[in-house]
Protein backbone atom coordinates (compact mmCIF):
# COMPACT_ATOMS: atom_id res chain seq x y z
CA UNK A 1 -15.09 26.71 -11.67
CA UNK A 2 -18.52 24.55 -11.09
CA UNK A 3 -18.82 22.28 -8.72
CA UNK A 4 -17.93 18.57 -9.91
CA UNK A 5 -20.67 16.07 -10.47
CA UNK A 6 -22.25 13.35 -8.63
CA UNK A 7 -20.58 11.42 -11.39
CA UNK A 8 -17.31 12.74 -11.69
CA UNK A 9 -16.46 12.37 -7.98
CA UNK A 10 -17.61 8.73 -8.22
CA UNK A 11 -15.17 8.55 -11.12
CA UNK A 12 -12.25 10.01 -8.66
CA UNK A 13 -13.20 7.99 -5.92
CA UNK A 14 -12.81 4.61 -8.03
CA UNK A 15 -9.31 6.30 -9.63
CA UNK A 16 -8.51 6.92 -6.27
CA UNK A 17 -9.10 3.29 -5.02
CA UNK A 18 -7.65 1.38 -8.24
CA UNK A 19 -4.22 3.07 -7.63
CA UNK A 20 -4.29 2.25 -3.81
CA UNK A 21 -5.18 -1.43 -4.81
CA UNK A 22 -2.25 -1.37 -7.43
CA UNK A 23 0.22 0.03 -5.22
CA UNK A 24 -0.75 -2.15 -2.66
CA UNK A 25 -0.18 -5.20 -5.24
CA UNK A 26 2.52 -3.88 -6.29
CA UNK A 27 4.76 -3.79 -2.98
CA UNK A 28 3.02 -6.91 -1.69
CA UNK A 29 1.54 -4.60 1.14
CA UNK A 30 -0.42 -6.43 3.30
CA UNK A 31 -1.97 -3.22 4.45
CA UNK A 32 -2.47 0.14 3.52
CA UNK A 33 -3.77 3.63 4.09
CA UNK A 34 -4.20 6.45 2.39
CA UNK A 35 -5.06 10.58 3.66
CA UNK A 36 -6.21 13.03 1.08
CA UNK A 37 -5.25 16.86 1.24
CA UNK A 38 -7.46 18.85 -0.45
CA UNK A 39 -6.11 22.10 0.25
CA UNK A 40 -2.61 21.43 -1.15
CA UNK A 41 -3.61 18.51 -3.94
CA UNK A 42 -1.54 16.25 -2.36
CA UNK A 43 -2.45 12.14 -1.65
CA UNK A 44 -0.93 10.32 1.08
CA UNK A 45 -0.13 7.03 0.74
CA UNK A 46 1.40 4.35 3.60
CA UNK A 47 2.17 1.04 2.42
CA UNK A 48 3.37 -1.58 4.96
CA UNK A 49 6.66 -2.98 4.29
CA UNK A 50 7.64 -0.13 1.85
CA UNK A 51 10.54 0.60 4.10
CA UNK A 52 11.76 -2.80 2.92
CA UNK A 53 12.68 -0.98 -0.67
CA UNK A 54 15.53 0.85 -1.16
CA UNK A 55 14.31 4.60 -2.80
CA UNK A 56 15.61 3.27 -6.85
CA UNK A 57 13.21 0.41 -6.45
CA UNK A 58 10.38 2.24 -4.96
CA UNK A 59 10.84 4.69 -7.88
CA UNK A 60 11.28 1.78 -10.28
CA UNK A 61 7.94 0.19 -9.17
CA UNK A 62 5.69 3.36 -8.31
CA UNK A 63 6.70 5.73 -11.61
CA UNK A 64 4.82 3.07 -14.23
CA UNK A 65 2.15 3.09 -11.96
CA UNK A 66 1.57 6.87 -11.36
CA UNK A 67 2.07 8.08 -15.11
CA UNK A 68 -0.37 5.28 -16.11
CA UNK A 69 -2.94 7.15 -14.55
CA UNK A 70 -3.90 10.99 -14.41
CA UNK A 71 -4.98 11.97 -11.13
CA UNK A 72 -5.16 15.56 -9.80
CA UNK A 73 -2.96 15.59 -7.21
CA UNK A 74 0.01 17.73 -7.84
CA UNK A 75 2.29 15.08 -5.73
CA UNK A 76 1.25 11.58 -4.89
CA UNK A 77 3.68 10.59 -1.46
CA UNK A 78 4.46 7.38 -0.92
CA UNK A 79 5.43 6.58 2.71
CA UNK A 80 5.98 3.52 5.07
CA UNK A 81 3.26 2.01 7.44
């Protein structure tokens, strides 16, 4: 597999950042972080006052928002800050 493009992981980067922004909308977070592991495809997400949402509502809000856009991350975790 060749190595992605100057480009391309601009691209990511701003895919990456639009769905933190959105999320962070989304729950009226007034803060929010996010951690990236590479080696198991996975992005982190913490999202203050998430704990304020029962799990149907976090699902309800987050699932639009995720399908909308295709990332490569074979799970996208969503957890309190």
């Amino acid at each position: 597999m060749s190595e992605p493009t100057e480009d391309e992981i601009k691209a990511f980067i701003e895919d990456v950042e639009f769905l933190i922004h959105t999320l962070k909308d989304s729950f009226e977070s007034d803060d929010v972080e996010f951690f990236i592991d590479e080696q198991n495809e996975i992005l982190y997400v913490k999202l203050e006052g998430l704990n304020d949402y029962s799990e149907e509502e976090i699902e309800e809000i987050a699932e639009p928002i995720l399908s909308e856009l295709d990332l490569d991350f074979e799970e996208i975790i969503l957890l309190p800050l």
